[in-house]
N, C-alpha and C. Protein backbone atom coordinates (compact mmCIF):
# COMPACT_ATOMS: atom_id res chain seq x y z
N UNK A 1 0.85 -1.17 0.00
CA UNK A 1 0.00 0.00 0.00
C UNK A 1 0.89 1.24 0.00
N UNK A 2 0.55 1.88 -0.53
CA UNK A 2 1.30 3.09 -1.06
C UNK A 2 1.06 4.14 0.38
N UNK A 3 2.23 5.15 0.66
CA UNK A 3 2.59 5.99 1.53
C UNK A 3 2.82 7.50 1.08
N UNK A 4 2.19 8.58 1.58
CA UNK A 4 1.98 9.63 0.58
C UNK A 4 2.56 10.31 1.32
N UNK A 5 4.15 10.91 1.64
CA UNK A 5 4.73 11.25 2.53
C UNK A 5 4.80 13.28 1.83
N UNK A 6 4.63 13.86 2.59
CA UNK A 6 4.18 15.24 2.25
C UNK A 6 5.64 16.29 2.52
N UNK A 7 6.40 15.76 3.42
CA UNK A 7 7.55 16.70 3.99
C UNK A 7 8.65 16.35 3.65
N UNK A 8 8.67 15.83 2.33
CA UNK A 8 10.22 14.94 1.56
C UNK A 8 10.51 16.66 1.03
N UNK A 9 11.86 16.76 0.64
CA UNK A 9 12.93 17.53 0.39
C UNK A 9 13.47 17.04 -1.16
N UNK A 10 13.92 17.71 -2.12
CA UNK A 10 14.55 17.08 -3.07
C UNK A 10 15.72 18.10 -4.13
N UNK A 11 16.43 17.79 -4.15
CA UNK A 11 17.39 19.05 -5.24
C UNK A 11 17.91 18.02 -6.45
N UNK A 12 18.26 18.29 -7.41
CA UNK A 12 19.34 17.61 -8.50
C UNK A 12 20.05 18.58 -9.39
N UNK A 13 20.94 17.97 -10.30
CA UNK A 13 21.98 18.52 -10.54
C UNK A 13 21.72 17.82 -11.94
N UNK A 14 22.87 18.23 -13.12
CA UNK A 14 22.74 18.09 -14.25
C UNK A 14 22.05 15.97 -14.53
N UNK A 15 23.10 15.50 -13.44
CA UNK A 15 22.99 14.06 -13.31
C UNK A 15 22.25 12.90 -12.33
N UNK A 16 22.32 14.20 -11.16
CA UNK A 16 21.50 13.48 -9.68
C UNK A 16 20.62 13.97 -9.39
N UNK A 17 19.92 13.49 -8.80
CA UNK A 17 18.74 13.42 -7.57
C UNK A 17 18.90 12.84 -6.20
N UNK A 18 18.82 13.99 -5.70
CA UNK A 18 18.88 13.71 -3.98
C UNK A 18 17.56 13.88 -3.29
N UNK A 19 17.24 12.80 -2.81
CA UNK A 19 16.00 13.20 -2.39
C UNK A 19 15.99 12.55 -0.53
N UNK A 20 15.37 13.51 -0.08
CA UNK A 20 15.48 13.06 1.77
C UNK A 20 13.93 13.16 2.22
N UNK A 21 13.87 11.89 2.85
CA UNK A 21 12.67 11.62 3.42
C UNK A 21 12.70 11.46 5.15
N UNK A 22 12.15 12.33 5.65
CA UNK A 22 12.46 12.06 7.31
C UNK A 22 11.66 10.65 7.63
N UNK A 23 12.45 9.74 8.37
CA UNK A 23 11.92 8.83 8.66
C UNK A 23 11.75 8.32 10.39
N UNK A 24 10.91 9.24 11.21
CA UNK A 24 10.75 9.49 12.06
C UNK A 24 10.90 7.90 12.94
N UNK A 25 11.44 7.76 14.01
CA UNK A 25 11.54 6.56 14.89
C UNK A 25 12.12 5.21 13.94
N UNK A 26 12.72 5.41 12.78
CA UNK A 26 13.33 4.48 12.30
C UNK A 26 15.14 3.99 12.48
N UNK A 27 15.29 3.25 12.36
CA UNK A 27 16.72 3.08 12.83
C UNK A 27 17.32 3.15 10.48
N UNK A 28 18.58 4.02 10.19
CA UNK A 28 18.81 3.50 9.26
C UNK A 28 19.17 2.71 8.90
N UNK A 29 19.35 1.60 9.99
CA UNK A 29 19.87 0.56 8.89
C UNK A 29 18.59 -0.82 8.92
N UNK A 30 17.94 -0.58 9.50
CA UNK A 30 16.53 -1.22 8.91
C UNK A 30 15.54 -0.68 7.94
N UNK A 31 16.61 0.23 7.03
CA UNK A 31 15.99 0.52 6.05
C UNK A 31 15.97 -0.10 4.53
N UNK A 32 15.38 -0.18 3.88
CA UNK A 32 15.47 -1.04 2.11
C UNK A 32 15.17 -0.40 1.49
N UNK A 33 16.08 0.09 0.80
CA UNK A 33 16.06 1.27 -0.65
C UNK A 33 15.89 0.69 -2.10
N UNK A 34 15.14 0.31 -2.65
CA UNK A 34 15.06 -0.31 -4.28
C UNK A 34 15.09 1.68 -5.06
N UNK A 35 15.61 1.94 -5.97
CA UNK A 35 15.52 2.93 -6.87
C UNK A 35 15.55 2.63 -8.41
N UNK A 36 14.66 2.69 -8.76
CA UNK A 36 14.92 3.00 -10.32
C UNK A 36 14.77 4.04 -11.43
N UNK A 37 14.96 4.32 -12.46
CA UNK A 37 14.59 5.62 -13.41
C UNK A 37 13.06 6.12 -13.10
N UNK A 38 12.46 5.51 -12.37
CA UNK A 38 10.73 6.15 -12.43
C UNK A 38 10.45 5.11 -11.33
N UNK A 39 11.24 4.69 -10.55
CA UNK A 39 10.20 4.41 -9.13
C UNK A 39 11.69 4.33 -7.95
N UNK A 40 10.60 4.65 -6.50
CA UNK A 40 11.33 4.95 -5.48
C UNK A 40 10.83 3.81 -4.25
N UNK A 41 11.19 3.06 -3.89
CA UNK A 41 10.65 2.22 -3.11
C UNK A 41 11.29 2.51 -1.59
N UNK A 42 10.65 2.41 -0.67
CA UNK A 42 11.50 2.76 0.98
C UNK A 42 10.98 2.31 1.71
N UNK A 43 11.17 0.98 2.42
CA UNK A 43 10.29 0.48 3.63
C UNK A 43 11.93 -0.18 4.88
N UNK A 44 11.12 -0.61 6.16
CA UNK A 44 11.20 -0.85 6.90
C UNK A 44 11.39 -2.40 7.34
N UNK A 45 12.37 -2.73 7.40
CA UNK A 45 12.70 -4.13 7.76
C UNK A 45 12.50 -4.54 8.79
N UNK A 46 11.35 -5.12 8.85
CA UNK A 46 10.85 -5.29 10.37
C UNK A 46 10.73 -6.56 11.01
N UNK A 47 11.78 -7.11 11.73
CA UNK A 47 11.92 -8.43 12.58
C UNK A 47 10.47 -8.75 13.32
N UNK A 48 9.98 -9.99 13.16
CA UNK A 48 8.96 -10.52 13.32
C UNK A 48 8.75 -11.60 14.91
């Protein structure tokens, strides 16, 4: 289910895109980044 996050940040340059998403009470390294040319994926690795 899709997450419609409103307070993301973003700049680029001739080649990049930087984009920052606050990810409130998350630890970074239980994070999972997939990126591609037209999609951004960001979830939470969450031990069960």
């Amino acid at each position: 289910m899709p997450l419609i996050v409103r307070d993301h940040t973003w700049t680029q340059n001739q080649s990049t895109v930087y984009i920052s998403l606050p990810l409130k009470g998350v630890k970074t390294a239980n994070v999972h980044v997939i990126c591609t040319d037209e999609y951004l994926k960001v979830r939470e690795n969450v031990k069960l």
